[in-house]
N, C-alpha and C. Protein backbone atom coordinates (compact mmCIF):
# COMPACT_ATOMS: atom_id res chain seq x y z
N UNK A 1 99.30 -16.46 22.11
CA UNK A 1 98.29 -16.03 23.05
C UNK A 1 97.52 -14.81 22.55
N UNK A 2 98.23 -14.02 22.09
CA UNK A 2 97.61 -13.00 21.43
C UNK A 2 96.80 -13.05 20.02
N UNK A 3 96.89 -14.16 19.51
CA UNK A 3 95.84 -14.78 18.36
C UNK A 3 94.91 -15.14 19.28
N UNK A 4 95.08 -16.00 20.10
CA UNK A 4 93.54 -16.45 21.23
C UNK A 4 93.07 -15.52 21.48
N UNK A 5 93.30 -14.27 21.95
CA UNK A 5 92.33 -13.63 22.36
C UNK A 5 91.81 -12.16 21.51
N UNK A 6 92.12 -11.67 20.12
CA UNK A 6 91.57 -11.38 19.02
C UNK A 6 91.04 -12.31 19.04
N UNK A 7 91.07 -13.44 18.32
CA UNK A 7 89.81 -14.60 18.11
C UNK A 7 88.52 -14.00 18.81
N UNK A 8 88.72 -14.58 20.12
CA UNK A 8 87.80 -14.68 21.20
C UNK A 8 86.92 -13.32 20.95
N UNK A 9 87.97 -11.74 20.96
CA UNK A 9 86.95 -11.06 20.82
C UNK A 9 86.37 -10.32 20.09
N UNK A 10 87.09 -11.15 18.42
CA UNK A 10 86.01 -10.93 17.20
C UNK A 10 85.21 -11.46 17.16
N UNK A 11 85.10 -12.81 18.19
CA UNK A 11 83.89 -13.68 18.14
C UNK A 11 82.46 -13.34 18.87
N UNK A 12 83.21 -12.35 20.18
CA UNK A 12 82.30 -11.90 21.20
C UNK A 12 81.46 -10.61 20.22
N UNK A 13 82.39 -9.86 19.44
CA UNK A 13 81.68 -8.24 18.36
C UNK A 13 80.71 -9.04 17.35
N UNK A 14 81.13 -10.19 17.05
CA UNK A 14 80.39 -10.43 15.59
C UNK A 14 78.97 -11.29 16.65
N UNK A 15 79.34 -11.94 17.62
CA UNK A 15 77.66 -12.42 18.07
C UNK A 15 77.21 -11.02 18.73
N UNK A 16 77.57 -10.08 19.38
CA UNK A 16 76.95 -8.75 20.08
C UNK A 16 76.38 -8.20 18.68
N UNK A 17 77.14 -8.15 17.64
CA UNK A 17 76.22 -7.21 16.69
C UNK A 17 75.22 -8.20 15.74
N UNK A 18 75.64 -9.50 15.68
CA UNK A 18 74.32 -10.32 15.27
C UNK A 18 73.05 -10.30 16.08
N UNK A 19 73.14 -10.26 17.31
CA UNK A 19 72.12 -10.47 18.24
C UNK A 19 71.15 -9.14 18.33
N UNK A 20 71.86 -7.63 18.10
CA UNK A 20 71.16 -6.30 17.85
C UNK A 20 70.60 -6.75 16.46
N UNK A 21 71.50 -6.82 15.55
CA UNK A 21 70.65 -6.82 14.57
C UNK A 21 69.16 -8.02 14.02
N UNK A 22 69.40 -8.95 15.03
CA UNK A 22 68.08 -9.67 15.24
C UNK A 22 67.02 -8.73 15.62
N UNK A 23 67.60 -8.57 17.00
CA UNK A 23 66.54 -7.85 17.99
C UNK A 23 66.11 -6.22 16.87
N UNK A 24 66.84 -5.52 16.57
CA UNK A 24 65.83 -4.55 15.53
C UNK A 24 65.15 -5.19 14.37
N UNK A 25 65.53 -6.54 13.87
CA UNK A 25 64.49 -6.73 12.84
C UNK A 25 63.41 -7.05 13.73
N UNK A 26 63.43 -7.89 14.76
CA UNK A 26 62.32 -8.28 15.31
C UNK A 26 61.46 -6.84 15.61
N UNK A 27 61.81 -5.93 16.22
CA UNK A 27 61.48 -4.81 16.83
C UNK A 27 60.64 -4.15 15.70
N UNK A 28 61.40 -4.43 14.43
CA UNK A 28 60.80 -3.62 13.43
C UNK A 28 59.35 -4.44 12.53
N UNK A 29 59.43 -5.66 12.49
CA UNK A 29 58.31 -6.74 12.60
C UNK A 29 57.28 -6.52 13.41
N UNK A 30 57.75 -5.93 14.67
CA UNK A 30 56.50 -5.77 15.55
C UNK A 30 55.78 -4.30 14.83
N UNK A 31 56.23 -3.08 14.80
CA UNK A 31 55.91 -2.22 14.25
C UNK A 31 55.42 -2.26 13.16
N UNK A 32 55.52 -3.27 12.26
CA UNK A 32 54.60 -3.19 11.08
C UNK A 32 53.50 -4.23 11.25
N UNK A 33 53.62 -5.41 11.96
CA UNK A 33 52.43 -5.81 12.68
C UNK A 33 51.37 -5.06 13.12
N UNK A 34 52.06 -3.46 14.23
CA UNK A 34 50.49 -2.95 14.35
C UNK A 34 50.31 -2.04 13.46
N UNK A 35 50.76 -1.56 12.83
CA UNK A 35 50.25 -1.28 11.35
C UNK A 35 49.32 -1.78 10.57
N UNK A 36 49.72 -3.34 10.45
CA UNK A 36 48.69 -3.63 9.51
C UNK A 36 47.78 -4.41 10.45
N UNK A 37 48.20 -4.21 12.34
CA UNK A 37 46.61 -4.95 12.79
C UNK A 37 45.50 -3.27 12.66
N UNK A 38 46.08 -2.28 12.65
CA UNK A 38 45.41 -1.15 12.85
C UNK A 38 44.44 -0.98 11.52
N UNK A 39 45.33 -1.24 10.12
CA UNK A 39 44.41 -1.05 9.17
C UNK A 39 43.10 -2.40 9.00
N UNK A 40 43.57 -3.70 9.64
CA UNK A 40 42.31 -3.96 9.94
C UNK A 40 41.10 -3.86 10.46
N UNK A 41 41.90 -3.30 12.13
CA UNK A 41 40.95 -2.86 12.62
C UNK A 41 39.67 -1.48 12.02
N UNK A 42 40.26 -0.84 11.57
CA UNK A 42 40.07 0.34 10.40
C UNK A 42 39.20 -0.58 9.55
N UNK A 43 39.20 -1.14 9.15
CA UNK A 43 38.61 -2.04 7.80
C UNK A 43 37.28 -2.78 8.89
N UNK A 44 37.44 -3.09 9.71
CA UNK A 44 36.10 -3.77 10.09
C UNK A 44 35.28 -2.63 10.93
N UNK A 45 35.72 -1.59 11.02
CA UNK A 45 35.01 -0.72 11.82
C UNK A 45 34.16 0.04 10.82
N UNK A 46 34.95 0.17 9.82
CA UNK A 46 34.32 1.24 8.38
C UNK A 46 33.18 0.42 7.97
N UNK A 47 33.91 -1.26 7.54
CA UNK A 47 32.70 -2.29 7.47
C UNK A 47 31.24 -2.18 8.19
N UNK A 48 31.55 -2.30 9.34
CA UNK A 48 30.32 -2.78 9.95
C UNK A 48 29.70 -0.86 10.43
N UNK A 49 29.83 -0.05 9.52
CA UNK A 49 29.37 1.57 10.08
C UNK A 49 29.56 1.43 11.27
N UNK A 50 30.53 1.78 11.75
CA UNK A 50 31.11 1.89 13.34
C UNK A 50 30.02 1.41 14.17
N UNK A 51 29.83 0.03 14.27
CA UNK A 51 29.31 -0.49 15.35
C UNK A 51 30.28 -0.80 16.23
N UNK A 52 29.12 0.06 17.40
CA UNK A 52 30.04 -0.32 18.89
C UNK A 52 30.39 -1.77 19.37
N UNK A 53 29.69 -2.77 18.80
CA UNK A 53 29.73 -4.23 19.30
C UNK A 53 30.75 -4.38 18.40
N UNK A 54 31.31 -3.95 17.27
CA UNK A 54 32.40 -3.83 16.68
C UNK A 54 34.14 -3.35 17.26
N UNK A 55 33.54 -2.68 17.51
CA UNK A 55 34.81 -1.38 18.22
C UNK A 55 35.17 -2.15 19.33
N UNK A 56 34.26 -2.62 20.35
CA UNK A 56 34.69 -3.43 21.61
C UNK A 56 35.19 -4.56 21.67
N UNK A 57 34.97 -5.34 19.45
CA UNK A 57 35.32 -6.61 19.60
C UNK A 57 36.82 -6.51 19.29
N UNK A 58 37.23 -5.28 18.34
CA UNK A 58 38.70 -4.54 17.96
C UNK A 58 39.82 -4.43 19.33
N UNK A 59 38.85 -3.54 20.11
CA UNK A 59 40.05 -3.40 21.27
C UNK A 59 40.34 -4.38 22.57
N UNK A 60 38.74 -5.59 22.07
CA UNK A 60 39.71 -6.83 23.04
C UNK A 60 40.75 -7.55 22.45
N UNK A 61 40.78 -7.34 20.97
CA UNK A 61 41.31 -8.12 20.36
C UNK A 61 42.67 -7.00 20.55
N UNK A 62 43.01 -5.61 20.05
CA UNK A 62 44.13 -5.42 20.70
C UNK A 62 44.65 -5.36 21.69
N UNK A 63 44.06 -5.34 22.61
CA UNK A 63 44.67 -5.26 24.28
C UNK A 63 45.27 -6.92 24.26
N UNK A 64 44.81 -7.91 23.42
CA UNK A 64 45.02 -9.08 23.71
C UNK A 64 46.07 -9.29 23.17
N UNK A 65 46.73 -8.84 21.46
CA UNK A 65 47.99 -8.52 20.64
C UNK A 65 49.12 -7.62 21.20
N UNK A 66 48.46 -6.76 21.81
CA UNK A 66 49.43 -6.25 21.87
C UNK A 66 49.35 -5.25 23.97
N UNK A 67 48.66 -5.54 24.39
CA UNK A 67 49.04 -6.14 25.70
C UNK A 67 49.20 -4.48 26.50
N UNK A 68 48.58 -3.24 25.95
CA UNK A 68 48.49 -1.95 26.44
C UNK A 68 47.76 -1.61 27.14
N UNK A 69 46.57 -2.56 28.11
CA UNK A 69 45.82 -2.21 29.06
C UNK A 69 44.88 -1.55 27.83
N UNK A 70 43.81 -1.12 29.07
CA UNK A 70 42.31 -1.03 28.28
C UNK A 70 42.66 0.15 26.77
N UNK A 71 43.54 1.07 27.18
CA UNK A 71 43.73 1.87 25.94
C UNK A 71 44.52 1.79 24.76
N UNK A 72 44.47 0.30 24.42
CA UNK A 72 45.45 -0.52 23.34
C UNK A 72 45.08 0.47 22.06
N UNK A 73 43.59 0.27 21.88
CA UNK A 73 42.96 0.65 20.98
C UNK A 73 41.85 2.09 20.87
N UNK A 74 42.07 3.30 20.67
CA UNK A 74 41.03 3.96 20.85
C UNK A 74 40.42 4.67 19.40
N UNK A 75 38.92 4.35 19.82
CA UNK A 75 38.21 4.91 18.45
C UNK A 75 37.55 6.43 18.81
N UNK A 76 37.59 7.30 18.33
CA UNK A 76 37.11 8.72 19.20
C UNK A 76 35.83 8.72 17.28
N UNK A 77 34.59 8.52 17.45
CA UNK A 77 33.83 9.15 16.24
C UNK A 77 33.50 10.78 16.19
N UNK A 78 33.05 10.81 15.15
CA UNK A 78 32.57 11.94 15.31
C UNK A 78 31.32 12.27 14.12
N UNK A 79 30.08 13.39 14.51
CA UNK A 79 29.07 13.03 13.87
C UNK A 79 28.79 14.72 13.68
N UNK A 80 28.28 14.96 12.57
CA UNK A 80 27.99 16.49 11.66
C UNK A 80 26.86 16.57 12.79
N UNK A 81 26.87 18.47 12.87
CA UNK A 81 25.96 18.85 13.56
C UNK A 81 24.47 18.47 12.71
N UNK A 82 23.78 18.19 13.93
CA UNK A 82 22.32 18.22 13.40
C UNK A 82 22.29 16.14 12.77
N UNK A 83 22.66 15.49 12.87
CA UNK A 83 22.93 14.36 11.88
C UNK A 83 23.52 13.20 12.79
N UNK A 84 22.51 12.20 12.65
CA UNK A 84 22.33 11.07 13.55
C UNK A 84 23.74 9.93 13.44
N UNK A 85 24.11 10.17 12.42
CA UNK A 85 24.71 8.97 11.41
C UNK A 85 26.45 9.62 11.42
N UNK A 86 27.66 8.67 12.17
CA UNK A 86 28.90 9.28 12.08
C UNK A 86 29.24 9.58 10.90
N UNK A 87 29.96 10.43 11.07
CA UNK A 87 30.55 11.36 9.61
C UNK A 87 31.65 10.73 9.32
N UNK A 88 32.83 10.68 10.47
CA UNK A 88 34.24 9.89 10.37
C UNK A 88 34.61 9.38 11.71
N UNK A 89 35.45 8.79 11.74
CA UNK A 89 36.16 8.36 12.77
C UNK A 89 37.57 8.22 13.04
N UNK A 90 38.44 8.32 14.20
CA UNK A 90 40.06 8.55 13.95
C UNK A 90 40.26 7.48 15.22
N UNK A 91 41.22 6.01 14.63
CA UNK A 91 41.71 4.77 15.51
C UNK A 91 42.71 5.18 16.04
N UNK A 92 43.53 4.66 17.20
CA UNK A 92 44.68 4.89 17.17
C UNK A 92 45.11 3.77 18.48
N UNK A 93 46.81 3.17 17.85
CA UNK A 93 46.59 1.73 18.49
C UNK A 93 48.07 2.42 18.95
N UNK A 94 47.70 1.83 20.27
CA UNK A 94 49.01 2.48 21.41
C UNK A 94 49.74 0.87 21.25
N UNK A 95 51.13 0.74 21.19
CA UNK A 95 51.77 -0.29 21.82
C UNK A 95 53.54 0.02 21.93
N UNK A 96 53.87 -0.58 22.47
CA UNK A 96 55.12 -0.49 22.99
C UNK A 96 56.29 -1.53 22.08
N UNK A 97 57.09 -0.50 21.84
CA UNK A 97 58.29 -0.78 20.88
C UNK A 97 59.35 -1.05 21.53
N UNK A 98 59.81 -2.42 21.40
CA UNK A 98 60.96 -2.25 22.28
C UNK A 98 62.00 -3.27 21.69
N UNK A 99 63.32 -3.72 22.47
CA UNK A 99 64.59 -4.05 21.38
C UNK A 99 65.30 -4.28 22.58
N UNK A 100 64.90 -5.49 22.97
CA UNK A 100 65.62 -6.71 23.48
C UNK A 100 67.12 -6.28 24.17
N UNK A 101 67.75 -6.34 23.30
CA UNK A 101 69.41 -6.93 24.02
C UNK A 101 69.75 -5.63 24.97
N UNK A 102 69.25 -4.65 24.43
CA UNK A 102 69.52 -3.22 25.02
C UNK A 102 68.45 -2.62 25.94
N UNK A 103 67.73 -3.34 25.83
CA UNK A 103 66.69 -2.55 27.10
C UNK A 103 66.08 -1.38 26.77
N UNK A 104 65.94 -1.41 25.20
CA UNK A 104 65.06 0.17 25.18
C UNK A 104 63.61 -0.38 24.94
N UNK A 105 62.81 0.58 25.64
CA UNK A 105 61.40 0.26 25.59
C UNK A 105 60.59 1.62 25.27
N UNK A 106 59.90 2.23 24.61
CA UNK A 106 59.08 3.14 24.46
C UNK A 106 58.03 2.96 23.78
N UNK A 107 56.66 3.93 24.22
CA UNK A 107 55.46 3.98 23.97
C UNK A 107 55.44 5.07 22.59
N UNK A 108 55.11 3.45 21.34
CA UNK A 108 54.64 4.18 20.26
C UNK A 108 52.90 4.13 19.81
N UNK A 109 52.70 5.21 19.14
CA UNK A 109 51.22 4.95 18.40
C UNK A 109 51.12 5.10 17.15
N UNK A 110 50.21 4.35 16.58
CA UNK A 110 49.74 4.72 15.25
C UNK A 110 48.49 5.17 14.75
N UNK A 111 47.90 6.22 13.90
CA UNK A 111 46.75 6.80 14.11
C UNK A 111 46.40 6.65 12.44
N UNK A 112 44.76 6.53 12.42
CA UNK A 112 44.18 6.23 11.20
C UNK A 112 42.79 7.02 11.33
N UNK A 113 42.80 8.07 10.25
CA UNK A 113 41.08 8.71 9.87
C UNK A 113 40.33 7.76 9.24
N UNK A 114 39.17 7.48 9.84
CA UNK A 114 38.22 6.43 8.59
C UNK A 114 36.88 7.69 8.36
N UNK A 115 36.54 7.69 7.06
CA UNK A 115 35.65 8.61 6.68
C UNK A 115 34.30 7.76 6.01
């Protein structure tokens, strides 16, 4: 009887710690997802000289990936005194990191200067 139930609950430790260690790769997949949706977004904004019909097409597209309400995505420009034409700009894509089996959820961001 006492072999049955070691068995049982090396069987119960080895699926509890398979199932975390899913859930952080997944967790950690998501995090480099908005990474590299951010440096796209970065890449088509620099592209097109920060057009606004640009920027608005970026943050429907993140609010739609990654599901943070209107402030998924924010572009703040900025333009030299005296000078029509932006100087740089700084993205930054809010989304939420979270890891399944355990219930942790927190609000991460990632931030990018485009010059």
């Amino acid at each position: 009887m006492e072999t049955v139930f070691k068995s049982f609950a090396g069987l119960f430790f080895f699926f509890l710690l398979t199932s975390m260690g899913i859930s952080l790769i997944a967790s950690s997949i998501q995090a480099a997802n908005a990474n590299r949706a951010l440096l796209g977004y970065v890449e088509k904004i620099e592209n097109s000289n920060y057009s606004d019909e640009v920027i608005e097409a970026c943050r429907k597209d993140a609010k739609k990936q990654f599901g943070e309400g209107k402030d998924a995505l924010e572009v703040v420009k900025a333009r030299q005194n005296g000078k029509k034409h932006v100087s740089y700009a700084r993205a930054t894509l809010n989304y939420s990191f979270r890891v399944p089996v355990i219930g942790f959820t927190t609000k991460h961001s990632v931030s990018s200067v485009m010059t």
